[in-house]
N, C-alpha and C. Protein backbone atom coordinates (compact mmCIF):
# COMPACT_ATOMS: atom_id res chain seq x y z
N UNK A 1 -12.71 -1.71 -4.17
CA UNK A 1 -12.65 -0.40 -4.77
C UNK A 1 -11.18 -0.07 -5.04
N UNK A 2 -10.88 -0.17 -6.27
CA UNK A 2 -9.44 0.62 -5.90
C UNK A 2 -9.26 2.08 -6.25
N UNK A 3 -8.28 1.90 -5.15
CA UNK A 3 -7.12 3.37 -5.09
C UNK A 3 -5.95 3.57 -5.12
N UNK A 4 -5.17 4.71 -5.58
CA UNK A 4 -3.89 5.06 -5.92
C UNK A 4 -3.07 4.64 -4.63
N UNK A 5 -1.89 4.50 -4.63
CA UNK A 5 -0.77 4.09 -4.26
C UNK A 5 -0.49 5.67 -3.79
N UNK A 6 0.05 6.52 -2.77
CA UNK A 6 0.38 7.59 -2.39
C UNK A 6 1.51 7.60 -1.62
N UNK A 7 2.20 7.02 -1.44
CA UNK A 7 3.39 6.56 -0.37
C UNK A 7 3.17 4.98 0.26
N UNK A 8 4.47 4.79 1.16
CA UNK A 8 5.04 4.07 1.81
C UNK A 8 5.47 4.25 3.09
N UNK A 9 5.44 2.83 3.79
CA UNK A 9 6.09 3.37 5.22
C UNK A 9 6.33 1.65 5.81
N UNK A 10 7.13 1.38 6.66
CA UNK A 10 7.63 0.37 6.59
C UNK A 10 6.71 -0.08 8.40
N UNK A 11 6.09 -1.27 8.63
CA UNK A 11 5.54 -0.70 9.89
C UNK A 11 6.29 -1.66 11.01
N UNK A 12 6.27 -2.11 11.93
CA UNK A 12 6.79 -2.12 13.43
C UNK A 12 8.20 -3.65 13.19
N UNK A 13 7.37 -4.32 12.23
CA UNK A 13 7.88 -6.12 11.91
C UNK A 13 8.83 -5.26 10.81
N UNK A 14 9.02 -4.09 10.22
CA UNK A 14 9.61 -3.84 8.89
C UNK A 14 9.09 -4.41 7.28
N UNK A 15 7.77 -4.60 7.78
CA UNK A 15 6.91 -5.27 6.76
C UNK A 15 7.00 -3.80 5.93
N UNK A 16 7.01 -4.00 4.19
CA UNK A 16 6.09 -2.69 3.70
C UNK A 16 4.72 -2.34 3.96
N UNK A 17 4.02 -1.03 3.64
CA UNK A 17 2.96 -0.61 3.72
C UNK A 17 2.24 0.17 2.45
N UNK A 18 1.68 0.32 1.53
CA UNK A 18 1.68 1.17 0.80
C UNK A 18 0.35 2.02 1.33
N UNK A 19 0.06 3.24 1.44
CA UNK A 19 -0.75 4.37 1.73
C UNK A 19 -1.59 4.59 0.43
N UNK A 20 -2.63 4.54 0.32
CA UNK A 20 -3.36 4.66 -0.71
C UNK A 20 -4.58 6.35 0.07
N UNK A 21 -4.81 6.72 -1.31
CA UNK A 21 -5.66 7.61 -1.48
C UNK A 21 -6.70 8.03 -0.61
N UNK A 22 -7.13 6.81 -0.49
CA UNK A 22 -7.99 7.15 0.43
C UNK A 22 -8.02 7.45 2.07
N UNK A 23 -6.92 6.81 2.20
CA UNK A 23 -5.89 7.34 3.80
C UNK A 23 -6.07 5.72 4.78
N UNK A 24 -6.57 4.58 3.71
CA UNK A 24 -6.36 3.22 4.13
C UNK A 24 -4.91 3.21 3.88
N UNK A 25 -4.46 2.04 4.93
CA UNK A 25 -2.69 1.51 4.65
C UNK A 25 -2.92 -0.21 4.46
N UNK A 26 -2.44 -0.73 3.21
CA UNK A 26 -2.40 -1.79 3.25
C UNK A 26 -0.91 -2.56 2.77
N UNK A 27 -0.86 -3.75 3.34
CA UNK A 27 0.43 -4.44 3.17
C UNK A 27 0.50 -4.94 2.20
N UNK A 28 2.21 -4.85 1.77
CA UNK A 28 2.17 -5.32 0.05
C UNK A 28 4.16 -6.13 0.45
N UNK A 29 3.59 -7.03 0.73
CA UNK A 29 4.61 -7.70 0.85
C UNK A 29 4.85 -8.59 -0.32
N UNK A 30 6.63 -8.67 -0.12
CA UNK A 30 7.34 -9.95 -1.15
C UNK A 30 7.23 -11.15 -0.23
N UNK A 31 6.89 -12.16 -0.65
CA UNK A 31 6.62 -13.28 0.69
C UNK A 31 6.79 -14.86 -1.00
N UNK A 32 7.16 -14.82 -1.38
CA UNK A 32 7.35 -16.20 -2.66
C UNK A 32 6.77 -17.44 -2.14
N UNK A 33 6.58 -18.28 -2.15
CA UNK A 33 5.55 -17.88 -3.22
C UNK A 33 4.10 -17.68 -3.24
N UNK A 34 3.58 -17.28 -1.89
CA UNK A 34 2.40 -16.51 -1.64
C UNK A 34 2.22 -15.67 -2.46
N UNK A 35 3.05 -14.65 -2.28
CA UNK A 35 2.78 -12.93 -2.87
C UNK A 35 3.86 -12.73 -3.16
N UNK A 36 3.79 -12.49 -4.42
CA UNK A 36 5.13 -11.97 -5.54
C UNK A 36 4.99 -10.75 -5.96
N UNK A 37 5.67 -9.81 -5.20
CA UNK A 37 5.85 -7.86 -5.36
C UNK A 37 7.16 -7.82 -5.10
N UNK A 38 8.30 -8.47 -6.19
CA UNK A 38 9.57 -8.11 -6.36
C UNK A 38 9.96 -6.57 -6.12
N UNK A 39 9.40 -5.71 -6.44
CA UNK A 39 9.11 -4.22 -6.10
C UNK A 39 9.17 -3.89 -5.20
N UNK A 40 8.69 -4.16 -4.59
CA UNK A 40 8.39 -3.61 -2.92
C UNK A 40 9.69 -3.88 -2.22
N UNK A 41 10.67 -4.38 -2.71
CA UNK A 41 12.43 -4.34 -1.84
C UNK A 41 12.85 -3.21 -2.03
N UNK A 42 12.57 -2.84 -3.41
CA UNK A 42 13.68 -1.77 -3.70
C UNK A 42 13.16 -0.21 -3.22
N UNK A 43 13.74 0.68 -3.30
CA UNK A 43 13.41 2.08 -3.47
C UNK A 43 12.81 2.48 -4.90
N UNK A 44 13.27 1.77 -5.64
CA UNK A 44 13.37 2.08 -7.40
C UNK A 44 12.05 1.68 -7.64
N UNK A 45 11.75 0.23 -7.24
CA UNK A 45 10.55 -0.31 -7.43
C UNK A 45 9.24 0.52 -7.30
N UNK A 46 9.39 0.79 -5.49
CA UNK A 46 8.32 1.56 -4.60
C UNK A 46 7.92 2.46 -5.60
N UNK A 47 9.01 3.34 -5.89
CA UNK A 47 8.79 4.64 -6.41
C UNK A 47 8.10 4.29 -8.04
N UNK A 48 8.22 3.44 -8.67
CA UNK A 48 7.50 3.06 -9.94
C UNK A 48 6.39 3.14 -9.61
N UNK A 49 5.64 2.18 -8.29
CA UNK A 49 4.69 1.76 -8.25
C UNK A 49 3.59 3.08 -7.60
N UNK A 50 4.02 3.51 -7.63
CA UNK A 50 3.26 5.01 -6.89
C UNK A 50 2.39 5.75 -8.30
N UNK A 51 1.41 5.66 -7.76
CA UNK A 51 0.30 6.38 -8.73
C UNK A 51 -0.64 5.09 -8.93
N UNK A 52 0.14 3.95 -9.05
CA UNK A 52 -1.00 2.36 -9.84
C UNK A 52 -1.61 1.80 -8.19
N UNK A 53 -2.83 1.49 -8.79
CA UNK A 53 -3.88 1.28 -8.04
C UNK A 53 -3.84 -0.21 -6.96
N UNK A 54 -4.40 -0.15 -5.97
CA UNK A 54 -4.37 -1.42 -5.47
C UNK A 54 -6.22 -1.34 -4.67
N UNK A 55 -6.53 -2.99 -5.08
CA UNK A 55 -8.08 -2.89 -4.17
C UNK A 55 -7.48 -2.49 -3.11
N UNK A 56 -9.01 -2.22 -2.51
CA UNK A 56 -8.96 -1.72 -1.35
C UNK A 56 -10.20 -2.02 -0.36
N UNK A 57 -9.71 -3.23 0.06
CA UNK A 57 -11.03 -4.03 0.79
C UNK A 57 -11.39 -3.00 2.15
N UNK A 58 -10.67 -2.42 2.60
CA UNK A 58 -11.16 -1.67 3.48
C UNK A 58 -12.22 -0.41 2.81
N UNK A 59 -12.08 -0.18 1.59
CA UNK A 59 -13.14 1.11 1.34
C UNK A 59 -14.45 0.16 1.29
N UNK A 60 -14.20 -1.06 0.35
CA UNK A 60 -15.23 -1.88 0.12
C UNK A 60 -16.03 -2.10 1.78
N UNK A 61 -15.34 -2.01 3.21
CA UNK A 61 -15.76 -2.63 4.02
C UNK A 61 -16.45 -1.43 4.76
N UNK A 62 -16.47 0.09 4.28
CA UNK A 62 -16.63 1.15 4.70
C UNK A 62 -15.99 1.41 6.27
N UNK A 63 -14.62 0.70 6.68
CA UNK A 63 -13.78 0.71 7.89
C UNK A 63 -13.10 2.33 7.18
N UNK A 64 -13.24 2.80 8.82
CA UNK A 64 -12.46 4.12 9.12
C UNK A 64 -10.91 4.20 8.08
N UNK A 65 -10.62 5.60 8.04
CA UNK A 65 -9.67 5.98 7.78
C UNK A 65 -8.31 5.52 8.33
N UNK A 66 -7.15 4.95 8.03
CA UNK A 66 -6.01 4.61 8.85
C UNK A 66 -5.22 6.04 9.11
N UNK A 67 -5.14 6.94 8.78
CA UNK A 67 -4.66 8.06 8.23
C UNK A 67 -5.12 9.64 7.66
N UNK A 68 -5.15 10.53 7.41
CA UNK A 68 -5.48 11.68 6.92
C UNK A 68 -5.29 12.01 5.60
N UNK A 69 -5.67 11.93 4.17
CA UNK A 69 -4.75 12.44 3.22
C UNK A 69 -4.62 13.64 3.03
N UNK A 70 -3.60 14.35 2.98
CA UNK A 70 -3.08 15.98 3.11
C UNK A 70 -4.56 16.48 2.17
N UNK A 71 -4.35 17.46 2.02
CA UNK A 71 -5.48 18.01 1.22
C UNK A 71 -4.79 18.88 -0.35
């Protein structure tokens, strides 16, 4: 299912996180050549990528909320 991109947060390893809509957090790492999200280093990037969608295997899996989204 995807959902919007709503923020960021960097978690314990300093991995990225992106926060999606639905109040799932999933990882969006630069890792070459696994996973190529040149984006996800920068601030400039992050901030582009906010609003564009990413699946979201956790809605698909109907797993709990990671989070609250403000209202």
């Amino acid at each position: 299912m995807n959902k919007r991109i709503v923020g960021f947060h960097q978690d314990e390893e300093q991995h990225w996180v992106a926060e999606l809509e639905c109040g799932h957090n999933q990882h969006v790492r630069h890792n070459p050549p696994w996973t190529n999200r040149p984006w996800v280093v920068t601030p400039e990037g992050r901030t582009e990528f906010l609003g564009r969608v990413l699946a979201c295997k956790k809605c698909d899996q109907e797993a709990p909320r990671d989070w609250w989204p403000k209202a």
